[in-house]
Each structure stands twice: as C-alpha cells, then as structure tokens.
N, C-alpha and C. Protein backbone atom coordinates (compact mmCIF):
# COMPACT_ATOMS: atom_id res chain seq x y z
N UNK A 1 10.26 -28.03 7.15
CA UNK A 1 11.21 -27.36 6.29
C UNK A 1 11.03 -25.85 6.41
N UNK A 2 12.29 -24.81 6.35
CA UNK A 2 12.17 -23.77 6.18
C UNK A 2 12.85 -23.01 5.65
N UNK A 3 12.63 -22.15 5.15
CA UNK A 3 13.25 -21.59 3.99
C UNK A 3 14.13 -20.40 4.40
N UNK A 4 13.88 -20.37 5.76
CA UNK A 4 15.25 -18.99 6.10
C UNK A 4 14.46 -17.93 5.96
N UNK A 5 13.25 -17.61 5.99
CA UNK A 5 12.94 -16.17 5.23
C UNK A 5 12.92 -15.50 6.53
N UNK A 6 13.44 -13.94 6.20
CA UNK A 6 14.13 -13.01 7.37
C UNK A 6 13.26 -11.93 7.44
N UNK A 7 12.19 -11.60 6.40
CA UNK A 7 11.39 -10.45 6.44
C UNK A 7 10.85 -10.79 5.15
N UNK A 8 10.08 -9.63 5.11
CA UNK A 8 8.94 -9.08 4.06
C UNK A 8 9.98 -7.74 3.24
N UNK A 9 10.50 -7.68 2.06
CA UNK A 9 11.19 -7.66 1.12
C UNK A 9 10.42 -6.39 0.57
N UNK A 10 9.26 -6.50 -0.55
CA UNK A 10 8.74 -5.41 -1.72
C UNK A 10 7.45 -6.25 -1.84
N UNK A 11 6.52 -5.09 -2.34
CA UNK A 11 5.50 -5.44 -3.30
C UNK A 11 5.44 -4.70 -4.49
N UNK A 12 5.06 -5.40 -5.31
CA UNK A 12 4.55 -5.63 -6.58
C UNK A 12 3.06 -5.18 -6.97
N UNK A 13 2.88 -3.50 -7.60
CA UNK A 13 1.60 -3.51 -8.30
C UNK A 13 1.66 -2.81 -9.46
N UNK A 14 0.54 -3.26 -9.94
CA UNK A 14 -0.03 -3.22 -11.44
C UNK A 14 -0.17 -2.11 -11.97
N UNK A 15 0.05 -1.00 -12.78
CA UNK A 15 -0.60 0.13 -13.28
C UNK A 15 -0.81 0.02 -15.01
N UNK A 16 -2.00 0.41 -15.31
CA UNK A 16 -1.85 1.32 -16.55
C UNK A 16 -1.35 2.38 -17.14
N UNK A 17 -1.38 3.35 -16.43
CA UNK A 17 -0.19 4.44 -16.89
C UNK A 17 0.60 5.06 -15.95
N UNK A 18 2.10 5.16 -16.20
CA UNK A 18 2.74 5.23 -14.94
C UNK A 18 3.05 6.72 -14.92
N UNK A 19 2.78 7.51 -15.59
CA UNK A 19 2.40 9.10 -15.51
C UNK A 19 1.35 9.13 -14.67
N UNK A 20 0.49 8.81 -14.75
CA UNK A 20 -0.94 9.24 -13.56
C UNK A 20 -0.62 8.18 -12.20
N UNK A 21 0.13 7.33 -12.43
CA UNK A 21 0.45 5.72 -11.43
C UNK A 21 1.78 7.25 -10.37
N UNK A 22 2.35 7.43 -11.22
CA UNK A 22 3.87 8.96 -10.26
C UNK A 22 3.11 9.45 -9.61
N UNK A 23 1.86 10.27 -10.68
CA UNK A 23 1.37 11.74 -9.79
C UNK A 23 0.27 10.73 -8.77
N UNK A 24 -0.28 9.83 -8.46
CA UNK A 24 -0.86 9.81 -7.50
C UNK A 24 0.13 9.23 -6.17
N UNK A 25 0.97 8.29 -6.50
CA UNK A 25 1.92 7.45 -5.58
C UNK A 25 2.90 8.50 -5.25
N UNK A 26 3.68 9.46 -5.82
CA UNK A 26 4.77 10.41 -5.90
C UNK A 26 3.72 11.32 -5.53
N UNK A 27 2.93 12.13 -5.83
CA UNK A 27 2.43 13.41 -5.73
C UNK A 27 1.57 13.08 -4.57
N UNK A 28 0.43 12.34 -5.02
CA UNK A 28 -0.89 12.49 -3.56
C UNK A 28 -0.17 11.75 -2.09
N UNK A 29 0.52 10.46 -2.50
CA UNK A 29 0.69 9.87 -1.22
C UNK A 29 2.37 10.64 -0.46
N UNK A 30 2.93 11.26 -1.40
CA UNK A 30 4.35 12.00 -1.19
C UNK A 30 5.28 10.42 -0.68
N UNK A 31 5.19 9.08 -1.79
CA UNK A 31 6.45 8.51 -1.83
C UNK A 31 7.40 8.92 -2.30
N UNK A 32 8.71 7.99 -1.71
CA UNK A 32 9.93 8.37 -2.54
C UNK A 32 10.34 7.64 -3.64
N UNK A 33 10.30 8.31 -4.70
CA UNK A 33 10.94 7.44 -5.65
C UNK A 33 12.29 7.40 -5.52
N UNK A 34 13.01 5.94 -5.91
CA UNK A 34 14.05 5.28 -6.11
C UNK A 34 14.60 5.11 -7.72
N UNK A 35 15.52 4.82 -8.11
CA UNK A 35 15.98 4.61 -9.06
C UNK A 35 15.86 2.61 -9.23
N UNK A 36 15.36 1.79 -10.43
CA UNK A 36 15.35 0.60 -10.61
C UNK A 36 16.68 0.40 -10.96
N UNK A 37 16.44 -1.38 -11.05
CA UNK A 37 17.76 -1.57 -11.23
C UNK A 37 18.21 -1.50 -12.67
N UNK A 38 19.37 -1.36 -13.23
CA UNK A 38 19.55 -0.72 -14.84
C UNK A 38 19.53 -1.62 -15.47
N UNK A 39 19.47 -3.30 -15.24
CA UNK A 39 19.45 -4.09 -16.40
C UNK A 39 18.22 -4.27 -16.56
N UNK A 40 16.92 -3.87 -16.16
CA UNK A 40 15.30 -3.55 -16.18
C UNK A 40 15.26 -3.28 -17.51
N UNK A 41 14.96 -4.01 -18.34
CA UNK A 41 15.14 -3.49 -20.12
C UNK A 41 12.92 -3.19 -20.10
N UNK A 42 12.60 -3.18 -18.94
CA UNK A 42 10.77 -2.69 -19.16
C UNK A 42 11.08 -1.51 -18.28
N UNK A 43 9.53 -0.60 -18.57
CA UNK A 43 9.06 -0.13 -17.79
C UNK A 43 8.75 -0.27 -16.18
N UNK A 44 8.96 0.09 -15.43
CA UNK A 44 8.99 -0.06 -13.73
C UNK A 44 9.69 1.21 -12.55
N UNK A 45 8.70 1.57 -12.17
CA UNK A 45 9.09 2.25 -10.93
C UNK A 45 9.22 1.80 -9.67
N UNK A 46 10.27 1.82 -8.62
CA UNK A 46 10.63 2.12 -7.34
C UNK A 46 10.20 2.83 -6.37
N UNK A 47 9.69 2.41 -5.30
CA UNK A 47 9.72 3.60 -4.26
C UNK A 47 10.02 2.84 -3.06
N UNK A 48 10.58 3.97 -1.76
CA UNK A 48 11.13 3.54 -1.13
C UNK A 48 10.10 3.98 -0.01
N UNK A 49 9.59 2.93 1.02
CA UNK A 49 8.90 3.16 2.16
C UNK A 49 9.57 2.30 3.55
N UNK A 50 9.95 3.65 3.86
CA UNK A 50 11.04 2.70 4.86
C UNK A 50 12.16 1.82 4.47
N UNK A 51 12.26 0.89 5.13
CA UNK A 51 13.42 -0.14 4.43
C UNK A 51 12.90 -1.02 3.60
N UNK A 52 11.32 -0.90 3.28
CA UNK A 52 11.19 -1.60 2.21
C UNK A 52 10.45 -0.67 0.64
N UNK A 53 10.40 -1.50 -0.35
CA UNK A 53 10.01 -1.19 -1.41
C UNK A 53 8.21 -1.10 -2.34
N UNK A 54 8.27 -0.27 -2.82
CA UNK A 54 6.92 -0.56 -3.49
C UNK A 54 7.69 -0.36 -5.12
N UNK A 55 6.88 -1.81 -5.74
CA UNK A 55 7.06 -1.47 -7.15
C UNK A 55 6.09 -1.07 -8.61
N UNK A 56 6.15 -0.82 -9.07
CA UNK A 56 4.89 -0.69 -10.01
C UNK A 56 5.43 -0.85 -11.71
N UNK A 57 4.53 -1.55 -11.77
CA UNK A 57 5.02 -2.37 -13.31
C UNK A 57 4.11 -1.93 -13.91
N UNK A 58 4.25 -1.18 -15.23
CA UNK A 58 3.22 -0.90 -16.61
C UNK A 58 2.81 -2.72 -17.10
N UNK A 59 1.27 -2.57 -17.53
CA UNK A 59 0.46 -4.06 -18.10
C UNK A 59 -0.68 -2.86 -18.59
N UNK A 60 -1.22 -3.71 -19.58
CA UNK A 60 -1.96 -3.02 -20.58
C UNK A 60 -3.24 -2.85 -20.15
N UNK A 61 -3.60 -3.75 -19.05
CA UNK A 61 -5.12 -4.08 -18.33
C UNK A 61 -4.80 -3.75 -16.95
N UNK A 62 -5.66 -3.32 -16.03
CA UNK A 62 -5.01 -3.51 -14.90
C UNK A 62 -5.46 -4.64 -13.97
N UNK A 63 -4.90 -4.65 -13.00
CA UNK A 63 -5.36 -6.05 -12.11
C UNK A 63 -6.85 -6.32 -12.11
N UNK A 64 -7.28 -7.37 -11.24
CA UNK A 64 -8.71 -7.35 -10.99
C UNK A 64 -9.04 -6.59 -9.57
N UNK A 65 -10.10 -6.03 -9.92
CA UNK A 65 -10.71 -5.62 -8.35
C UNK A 65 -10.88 -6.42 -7.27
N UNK A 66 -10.59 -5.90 -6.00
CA UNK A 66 -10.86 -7.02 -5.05
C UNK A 66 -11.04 -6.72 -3.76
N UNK A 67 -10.77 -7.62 -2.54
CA UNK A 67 -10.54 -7.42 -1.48
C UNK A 67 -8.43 -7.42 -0.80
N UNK A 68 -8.10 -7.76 -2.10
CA UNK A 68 -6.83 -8.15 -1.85
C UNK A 68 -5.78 -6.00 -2.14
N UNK A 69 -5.12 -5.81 -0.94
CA UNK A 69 -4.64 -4.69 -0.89
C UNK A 69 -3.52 -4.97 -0.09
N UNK A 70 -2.82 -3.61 -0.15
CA UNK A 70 -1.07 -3.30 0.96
C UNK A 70 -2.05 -2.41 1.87
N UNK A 71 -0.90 -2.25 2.43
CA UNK A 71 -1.25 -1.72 4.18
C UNK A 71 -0.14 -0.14 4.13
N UNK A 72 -0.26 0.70 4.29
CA UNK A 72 0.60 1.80 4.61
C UNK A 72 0.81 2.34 5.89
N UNK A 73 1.44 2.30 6.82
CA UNK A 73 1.32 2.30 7.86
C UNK A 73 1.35 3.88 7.88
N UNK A 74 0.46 4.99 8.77
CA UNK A 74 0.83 6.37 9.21
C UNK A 74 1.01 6.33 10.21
N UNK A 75 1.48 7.88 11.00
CA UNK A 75 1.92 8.24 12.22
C UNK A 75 0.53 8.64 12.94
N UNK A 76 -0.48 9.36 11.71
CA UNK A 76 -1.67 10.54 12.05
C UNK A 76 -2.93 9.57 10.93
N UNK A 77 -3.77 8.54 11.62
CA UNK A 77 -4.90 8.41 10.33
C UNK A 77 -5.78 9.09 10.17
N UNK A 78 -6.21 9.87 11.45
CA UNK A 78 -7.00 11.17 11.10
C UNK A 78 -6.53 12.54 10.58
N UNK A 79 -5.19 12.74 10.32
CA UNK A 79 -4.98 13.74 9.26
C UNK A 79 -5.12 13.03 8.02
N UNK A 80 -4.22 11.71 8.04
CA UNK A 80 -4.02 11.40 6.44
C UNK A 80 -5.55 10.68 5.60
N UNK A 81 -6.39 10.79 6.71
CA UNK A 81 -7.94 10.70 5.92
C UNK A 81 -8.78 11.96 5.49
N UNK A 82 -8.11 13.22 6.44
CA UNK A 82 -9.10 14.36 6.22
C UNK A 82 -7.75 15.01 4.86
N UNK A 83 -6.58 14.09 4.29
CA UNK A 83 -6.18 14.89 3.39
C UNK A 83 -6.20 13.82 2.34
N UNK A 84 -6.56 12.74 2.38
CA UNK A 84 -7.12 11.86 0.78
C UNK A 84 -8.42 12.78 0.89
N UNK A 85 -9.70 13.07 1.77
CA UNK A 85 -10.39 13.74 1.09
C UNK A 85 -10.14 14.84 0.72
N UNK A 86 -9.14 15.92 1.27
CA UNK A 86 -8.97 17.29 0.71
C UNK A 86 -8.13 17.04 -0.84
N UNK A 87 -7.71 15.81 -1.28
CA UNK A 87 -7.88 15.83 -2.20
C UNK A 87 -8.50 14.94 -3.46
N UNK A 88 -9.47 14.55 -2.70
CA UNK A 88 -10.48 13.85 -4.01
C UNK A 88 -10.58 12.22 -3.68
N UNK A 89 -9.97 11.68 -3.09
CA UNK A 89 -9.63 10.54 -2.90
C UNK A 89 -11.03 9.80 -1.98
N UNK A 90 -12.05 9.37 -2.55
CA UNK A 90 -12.64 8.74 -1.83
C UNK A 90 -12.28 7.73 -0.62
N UNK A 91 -12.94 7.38 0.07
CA UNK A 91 -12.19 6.68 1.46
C UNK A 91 -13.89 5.72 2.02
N UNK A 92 -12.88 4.52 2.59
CA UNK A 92 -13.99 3.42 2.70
C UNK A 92 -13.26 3.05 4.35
N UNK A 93 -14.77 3.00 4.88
CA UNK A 93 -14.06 2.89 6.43
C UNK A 93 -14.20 1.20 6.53
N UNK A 94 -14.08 0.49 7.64
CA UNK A 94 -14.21 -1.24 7.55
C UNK A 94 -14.06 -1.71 8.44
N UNK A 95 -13.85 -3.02 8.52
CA UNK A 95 -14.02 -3.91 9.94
C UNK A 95 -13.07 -2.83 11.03
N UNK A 96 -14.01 -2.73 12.13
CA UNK A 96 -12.97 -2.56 13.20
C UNK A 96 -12.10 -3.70 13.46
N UNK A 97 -10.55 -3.20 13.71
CA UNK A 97 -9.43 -4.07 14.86
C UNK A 97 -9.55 -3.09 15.68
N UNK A 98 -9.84 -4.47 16.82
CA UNK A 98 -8.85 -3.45 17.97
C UNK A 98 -7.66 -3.06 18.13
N UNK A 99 -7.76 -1.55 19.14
CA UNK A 99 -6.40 -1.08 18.87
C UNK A 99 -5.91 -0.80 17.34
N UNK A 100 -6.61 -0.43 16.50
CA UNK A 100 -6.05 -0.25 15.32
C UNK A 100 -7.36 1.15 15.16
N UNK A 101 -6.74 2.00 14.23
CA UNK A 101 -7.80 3.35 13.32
C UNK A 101 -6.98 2.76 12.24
N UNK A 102 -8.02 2.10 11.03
CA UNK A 102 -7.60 2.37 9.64
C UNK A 102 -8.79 2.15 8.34
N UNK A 103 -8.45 2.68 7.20
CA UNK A 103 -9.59 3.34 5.89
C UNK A 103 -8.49 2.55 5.23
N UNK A 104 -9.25 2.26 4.04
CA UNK A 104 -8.76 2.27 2.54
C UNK A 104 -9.02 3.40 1.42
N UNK A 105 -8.14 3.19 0.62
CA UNK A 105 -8.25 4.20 -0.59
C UNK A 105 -8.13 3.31 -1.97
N UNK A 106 -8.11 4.20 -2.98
CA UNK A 106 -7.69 3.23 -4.23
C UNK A 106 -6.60 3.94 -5.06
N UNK A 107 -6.01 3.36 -5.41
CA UNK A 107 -5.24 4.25 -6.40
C UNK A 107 -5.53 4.54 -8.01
N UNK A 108 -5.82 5.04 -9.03
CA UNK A 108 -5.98 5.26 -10.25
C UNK A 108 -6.17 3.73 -10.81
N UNK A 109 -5.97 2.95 -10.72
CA UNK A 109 -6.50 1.52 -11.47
C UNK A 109 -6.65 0.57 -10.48
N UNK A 110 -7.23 1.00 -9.44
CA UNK A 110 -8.65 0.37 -8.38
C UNK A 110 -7.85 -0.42 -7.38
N UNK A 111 -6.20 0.04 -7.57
CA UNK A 111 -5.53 -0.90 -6.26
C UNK A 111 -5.96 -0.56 -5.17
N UNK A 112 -6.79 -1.62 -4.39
CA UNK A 112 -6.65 -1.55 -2.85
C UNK A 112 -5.85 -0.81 -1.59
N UNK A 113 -5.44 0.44 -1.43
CA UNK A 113 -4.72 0.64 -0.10
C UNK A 113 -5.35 0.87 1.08
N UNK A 114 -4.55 0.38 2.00
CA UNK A 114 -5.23 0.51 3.61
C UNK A 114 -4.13 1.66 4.30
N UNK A 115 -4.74 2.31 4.94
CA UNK A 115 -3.79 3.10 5.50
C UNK A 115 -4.19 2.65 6.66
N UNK A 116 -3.42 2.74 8.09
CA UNK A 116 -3.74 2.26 8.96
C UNK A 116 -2.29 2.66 10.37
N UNK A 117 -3.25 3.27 11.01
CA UNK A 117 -2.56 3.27 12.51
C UNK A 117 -2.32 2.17 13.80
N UNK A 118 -1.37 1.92 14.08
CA UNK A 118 -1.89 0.66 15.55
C UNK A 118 -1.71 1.79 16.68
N UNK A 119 -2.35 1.77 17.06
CA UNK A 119 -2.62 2.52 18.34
C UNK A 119 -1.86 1.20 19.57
N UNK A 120 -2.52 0.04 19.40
CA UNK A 120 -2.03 -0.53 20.63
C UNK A 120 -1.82 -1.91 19.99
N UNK A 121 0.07 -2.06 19.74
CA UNK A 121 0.33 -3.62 19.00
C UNK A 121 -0.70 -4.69 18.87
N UNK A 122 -0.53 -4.89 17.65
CA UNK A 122 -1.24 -6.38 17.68
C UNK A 122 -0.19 -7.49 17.92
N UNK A 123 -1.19 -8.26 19.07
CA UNK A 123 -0.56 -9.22 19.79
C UNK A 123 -1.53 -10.57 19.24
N UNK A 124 -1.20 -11.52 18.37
CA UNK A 124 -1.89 -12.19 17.91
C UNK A 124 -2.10 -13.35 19.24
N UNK A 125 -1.24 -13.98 20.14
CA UNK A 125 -1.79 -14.16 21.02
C UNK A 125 -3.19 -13.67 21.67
N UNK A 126 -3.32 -12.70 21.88
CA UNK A 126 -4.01 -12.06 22.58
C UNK A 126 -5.43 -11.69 21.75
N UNK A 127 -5.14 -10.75 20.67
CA UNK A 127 -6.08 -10.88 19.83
C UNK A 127 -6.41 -11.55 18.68
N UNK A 128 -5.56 -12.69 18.05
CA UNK A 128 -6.48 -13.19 16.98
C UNK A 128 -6.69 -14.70 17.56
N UNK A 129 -7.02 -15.14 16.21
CA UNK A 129 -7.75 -16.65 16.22
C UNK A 129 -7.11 -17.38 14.82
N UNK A 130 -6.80 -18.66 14.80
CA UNK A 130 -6.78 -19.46 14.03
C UNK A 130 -8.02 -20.26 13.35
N UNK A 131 -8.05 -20.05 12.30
CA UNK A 131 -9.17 -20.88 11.37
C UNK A 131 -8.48 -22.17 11.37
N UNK A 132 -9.90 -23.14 11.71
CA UNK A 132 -9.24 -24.63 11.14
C UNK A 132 -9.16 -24.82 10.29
C-alpha cells in the first residue's frame, strides 16, 4: 500500500517563548518569516526555508532533550559555524558522513539543529546500509 506521498511538506517545533523562539530563528539564523494561516485561533509562527516550512508552536514546557533534530542545509558550513560562534551559539561537532561537513546547534529550548553541507551527494546505494 501507498499513500501517494510526493515530498517532505513542514516541521513542527516546540518553543516556550516565541519572542526569544523570533530573535533566535528570525534574528541569529536570518529565517523568513511567513504569515500563518488566519483561522489559527493559537499562537504559531511560520517560516519559509525554501519551498518548505518551519513551524513553531508556543507549549508551556518545552520538548524533551534528545538526539532527535532538523537538518538545515548551508551553502558555507565553515562560515555558518565560525558565525553561531561569533555569536554565542555553542556548536557540537559528530559522527563523520562521508562527503558531508556538518555541527549541530540548539536553539533557546534545547531543539536539536544540524546544519550541514553535502559536499558529495549521498548516494545511499553506495554509502549506506540497512539494519535488519
């Protein structure tokens, strides 16, 4: 069975306050904000990355910490690492891929981001493996 699915659509994350959730997503990472849709009777911001979406929903707690994160794709990961540190943004380096340069960051309520370059496609043929 299959369900038709044509792509990868939006994600969905968590913030506590969406004043400090703007200035780091809007200000440090320079997304674009979008306008939601108007029958949204909550709190929720838009942004637009590429043809797809990031969303961020006000909750009173924020998610749990984890290994679970989004991926941001850059053009430059060695500028956009020497400018999360020029501004405060701690940075965690991690498994090498081949053909890939990429760090994580966190955002203000401990979301996971990966920023990440492919230098040379991943060809899952070629480079990965299936778990049984």
């Amino acid at each position: 069975m299959s369900l038709g699915i044509e792509g990868f659509d939006h994600l969905t994350v968590i913030v506590t306050d969406m004043a400090r959730a703007r200035a780091f997503y809007g200000g440090i990472l320079g997304l674009q904000e979008i306008g939601r849709p108007k029958s949204f009777e909550f709190q929720a911001v838009w942004y637009q990355i590429g043809d797809r979406q990031l969303h961020l929903l006000v909750k009173p707690a924020p998610d749990t910490m984890g290994q679970r994160h989004f991926a941001l794709r850059v053009a430059d990961v060695s500028a956009a690492r020497e400018q999360c540190i020029a501004q405060g943004l701690p940075t965690a380096e991690t498994t090498l891929i081949p053909g890939a340069d990429r760090f994580f960051i966190r955002d203000p309520d401990g979301n996971r981001i990966e920023i990440i370059r492919w230098n040379v496609p991943y060809d899952p043929a070629r480079d990965g493996v299936l778990d049984s």
